[in-house]
Every structure is written in C-alpha cells, then in structure tokens.
Protein backbone atom coordinates (compact mmCIF):
# COMPACT_ATOMS: atom_id res chain seq x y z
CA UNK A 1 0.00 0.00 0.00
CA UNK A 2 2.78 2.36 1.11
CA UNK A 3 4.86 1.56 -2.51
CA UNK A 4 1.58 2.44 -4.52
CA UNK A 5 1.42 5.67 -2.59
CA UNK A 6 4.58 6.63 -3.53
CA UNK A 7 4.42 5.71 -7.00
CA UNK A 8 1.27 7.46 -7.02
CA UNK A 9 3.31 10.81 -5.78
CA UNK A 10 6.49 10.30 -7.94
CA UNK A 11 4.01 10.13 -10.95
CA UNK A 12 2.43 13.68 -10.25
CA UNK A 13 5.98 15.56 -9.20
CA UNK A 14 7.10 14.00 -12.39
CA UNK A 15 4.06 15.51 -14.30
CA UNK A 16 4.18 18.83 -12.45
CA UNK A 17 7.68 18.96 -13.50
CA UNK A 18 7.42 18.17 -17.02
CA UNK A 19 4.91 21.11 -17.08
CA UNK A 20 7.02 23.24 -15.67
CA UNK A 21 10.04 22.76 -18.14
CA UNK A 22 7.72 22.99 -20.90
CA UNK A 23 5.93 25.95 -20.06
CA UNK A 24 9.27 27.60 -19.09
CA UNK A 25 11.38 26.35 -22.38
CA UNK A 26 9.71 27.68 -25.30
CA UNK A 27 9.43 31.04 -27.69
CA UNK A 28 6.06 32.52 -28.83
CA UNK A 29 6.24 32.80 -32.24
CA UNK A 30 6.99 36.54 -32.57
CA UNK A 31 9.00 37.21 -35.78
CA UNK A 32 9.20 41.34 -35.76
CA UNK A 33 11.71 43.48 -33.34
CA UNK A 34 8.40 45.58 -32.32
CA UNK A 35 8.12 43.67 -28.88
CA UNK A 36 7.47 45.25 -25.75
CA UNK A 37 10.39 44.78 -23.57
CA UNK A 38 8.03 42.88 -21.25
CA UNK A 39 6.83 40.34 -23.55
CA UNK A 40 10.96 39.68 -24.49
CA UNK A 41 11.75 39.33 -21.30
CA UNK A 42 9.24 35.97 -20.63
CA UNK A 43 10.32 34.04 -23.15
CA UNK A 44 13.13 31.78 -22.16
CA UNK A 45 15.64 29.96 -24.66
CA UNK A 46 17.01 26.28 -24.16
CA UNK A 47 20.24 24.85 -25.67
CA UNK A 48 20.28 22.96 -28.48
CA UNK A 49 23.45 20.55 -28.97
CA UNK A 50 23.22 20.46 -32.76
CA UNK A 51 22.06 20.02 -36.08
CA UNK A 52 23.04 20.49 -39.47
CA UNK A 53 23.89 23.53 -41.36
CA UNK A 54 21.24 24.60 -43.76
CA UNK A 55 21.63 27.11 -46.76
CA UNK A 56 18.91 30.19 -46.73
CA UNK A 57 17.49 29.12 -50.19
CA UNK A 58 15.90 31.62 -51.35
CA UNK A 59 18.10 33.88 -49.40
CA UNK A 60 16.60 35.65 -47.09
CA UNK A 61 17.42 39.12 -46.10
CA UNK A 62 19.02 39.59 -42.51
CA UNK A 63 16.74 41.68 -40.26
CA UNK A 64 18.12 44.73 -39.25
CA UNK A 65 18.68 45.65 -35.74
CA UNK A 66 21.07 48.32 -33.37
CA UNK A 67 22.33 46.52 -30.40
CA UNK A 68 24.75 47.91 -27.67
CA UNK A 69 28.15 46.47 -27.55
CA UNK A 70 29.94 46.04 -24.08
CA UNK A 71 31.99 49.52 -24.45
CA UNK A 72 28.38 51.34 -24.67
CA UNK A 73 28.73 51.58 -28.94
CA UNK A 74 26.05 50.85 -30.73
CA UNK A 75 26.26 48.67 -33.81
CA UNK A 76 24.00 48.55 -36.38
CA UNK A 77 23.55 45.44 -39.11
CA UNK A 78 23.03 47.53 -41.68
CA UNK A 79 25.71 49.82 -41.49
CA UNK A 80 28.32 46.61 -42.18
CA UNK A 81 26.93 45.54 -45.74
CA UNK A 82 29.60 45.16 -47.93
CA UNK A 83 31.39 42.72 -45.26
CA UNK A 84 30.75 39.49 -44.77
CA UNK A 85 29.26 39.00 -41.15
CA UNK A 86 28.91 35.76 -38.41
CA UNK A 87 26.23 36.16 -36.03
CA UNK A 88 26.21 33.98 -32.58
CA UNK A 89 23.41 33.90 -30.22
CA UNK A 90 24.75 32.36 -27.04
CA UNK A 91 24.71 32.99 -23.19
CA UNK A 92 26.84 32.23 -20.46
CA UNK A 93 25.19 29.78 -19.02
CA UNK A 94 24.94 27.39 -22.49
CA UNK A 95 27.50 24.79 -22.15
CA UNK A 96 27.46 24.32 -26.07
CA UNK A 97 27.71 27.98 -26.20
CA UNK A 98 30.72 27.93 -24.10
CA UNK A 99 32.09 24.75 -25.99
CA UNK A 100 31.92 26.88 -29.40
CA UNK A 101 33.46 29.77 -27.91
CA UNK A 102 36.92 28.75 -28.96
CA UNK A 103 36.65 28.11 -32.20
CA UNK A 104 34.80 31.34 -33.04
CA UNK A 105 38.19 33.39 -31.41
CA UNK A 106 40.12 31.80 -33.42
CA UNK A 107 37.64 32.28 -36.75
CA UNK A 108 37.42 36.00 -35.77
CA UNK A 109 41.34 35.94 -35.45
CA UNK A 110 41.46 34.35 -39.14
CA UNK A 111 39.07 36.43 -40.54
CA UNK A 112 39.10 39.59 -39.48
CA UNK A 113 41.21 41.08 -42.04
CA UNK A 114 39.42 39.20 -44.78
CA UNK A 115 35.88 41.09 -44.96
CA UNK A 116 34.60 39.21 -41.90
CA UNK A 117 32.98 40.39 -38.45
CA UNK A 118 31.98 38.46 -35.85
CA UNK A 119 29.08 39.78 -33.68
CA UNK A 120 28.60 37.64 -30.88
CA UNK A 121 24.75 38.40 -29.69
CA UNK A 122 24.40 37.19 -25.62
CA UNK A 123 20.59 36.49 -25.14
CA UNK A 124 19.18 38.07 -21.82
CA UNK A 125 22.31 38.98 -20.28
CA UNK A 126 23.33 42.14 -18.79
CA UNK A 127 27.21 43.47 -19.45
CA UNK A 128 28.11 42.93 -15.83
CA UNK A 129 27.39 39.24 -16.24
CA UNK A 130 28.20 38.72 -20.08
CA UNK A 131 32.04 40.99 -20.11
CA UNK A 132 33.59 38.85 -17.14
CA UNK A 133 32.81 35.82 -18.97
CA UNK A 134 34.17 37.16 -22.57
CA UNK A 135 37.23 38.84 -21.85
CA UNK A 136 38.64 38.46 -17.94
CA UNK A 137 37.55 34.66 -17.54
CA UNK A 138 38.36 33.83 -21.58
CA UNK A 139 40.13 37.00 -23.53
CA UNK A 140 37.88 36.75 -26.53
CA UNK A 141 38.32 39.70 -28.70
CA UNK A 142 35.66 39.45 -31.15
CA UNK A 143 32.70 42.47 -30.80
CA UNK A 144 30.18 41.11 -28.54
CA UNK A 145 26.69 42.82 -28.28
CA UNK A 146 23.99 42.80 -25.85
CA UNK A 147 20.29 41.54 -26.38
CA UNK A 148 18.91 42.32 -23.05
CA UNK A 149 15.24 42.52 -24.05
CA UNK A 150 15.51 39.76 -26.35
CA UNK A 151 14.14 41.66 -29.37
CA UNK A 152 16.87 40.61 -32.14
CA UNK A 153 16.55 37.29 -30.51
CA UNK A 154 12.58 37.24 -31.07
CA UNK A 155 12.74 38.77 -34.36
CA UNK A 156 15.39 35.99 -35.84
CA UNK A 157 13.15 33.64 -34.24
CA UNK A 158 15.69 31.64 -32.09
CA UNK A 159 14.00 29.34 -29.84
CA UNK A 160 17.10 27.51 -28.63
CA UNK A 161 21.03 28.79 -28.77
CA UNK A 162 23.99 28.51 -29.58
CA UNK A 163 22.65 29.80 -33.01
CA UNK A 164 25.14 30.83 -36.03
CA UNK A 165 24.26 33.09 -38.73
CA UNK A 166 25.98 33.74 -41.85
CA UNK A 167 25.00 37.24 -43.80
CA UNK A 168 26.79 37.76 -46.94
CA UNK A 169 28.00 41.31 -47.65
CA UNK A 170 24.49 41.84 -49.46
CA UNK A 171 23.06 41.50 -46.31
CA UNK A 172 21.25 38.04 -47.37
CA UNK A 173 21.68 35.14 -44.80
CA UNK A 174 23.56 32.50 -46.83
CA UNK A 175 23.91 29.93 -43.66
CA UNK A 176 21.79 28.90 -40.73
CA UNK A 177 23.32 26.57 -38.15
CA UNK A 178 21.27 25.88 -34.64
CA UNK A 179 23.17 23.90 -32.67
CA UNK A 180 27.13 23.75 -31.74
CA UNK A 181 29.16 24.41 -34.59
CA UNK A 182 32.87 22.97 -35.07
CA UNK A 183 35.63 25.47 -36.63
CA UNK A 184 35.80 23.17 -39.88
CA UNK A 185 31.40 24.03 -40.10
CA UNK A 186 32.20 27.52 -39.63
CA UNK A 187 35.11 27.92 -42.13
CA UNK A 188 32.60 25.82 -44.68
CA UNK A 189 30.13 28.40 -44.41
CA UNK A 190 32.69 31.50 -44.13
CA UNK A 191 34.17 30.42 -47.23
CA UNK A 192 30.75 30.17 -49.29
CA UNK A 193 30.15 33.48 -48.77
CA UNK A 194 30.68 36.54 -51.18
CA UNK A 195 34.58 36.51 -51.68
C-alpha cells in the first residue's frame, strides 16, 4: 500500500515537472523586433546541442537591428553591408555555447582582415554578467553585443542557442546553423560566402 502511494506521488511531481520545463522552455512565435520589452523578457531559450547547417534558399534578407556592444557603442547590421558578417546567439550559461566559444576566437582571429565580423549576440544577459565571462575569464576579442530585451533574438526567431548566422555582404543570410558548430562548419560556411 505504502509503494503504490509513492508511486502514485512520484508520478504527479514528475508531471508537475514536465509542465514546468515545458511551459518555461519555449518562444512565442513573434517574428518582428516591435516587442514590448516585457513580452521579451518571458520568453526563455534552451540549448540545443546540434544540427546540421542549412543554406537560406531563397536567401533571405538579414533583419536589421542596433544593439549595444559592451563599451556602450552601438552597432548597427546595416551599417556593415559590404562585409561578410557571423552572427552567434549564445549565453553564459549554455555549455554548447561555451564549448563553441573557442573556435569562433580563433575564426574572428582568421578572418578579421578578410571582410569578416563576428558579432557575438548574448541572449538576456546584462554586461556585468556577459564581459567577465568574454574577456577576464576567456580573452575573446571578437565584438560582442547585448540583447537584453531579447528583441533581435525574437525577431530571428531563435528558440534555442547557440545559433550561427551567416549574412553575406548583401546583407542576405547565406547559412543557418542551430546547434554547436565545429571550426571546420564555420570555415565551410565562411568560405561560401561573397569573396
């Protein structure tokens, strides 16, 4: 009688708590940067470990956005056409974020005299958590910007991070990657993009 009982219990906390992670680990489906900063704000992001790299056929054009670097600058998307440009959505606490980290120094190390920035977009950090991590803990140099509200996140649509975008110098995403991304991925798509 006692075991049934706490079957009985271990099924609803296990029910309760599948609830919970659902409800808690999803994106509406918002696809414009005209959120209120209070809708952004609820929607949490999971991490996604990986899958494959996927061309933008037709390509699509990259949505525009201003974000705020971590030396207070503000960096617009459009402003860089005529370079070829990686976006990363990550945060600090994303293990396969921090796993990818590497490789995207030493790609923004490689590349940036060749046409190439790397923008580095935390998700729903603030610069007092995101700048430790980036350059006292790690000394990553690449130009990381801050998405506090989640708005850029919302209007690309990215429901789970790391995500890696490649925008040609056209300002057309060429390559879509969701998931951890190896340096040999990221010079594939690098190198398919406008020369």
């Amino acid at each position: 009688m006692k075991k049934n009982i706490l079957l009985a219990v271990a099924a609803v906390l296990l029910v309760v708590a599948a609830a919970y992670v659902t409800n808690n680990n999803s994106f509406s489906n918002a696809a414009t940067t005209s959120l209120t900063t209070a809708e952004a704000s609820h929607s949490p992001i999971v991490e996604q470990a990986e899958q494959p790299i996927t061309p933008s056929e037709p390509k699509e054009q990259a949505i525009d956005f201003t974000l705020t670097d971590m030396d207070g600058n503000q960096v617009t998307l459009s402003d860089l056409r005529g370079k070829n440009v990686y976006i990363n959505f990550w945060t600090t606490w994303c293990k396969w974020c921090k796993k990818e980290m590497p490789d995207i120094e030493k790609i923004h190390q490689q590349y940036k005299d060749k046409d190439l920035i790397v923008l580095a977009i935390n998700v729903g950090e603030d610069k007092e958590k995101a700048k430790p991590y980036i350059e006292e803990d790690n000394g990553y140099s690449f130009r990381v910007l801050l998405d506090t509200d989640k708005q850029v996140t919302e209007a690309y649509q990215v429901r789970s991070i790391p995500v890696s975008l490649f925008v040609d110098k056209e300002g057309n995403i060429a390559h879509k990657k969701v998931g951890f991304m190896t340096e040999e991925e990221m010079k594939s798509a690098i190198n398919e993009l406008s020369p």
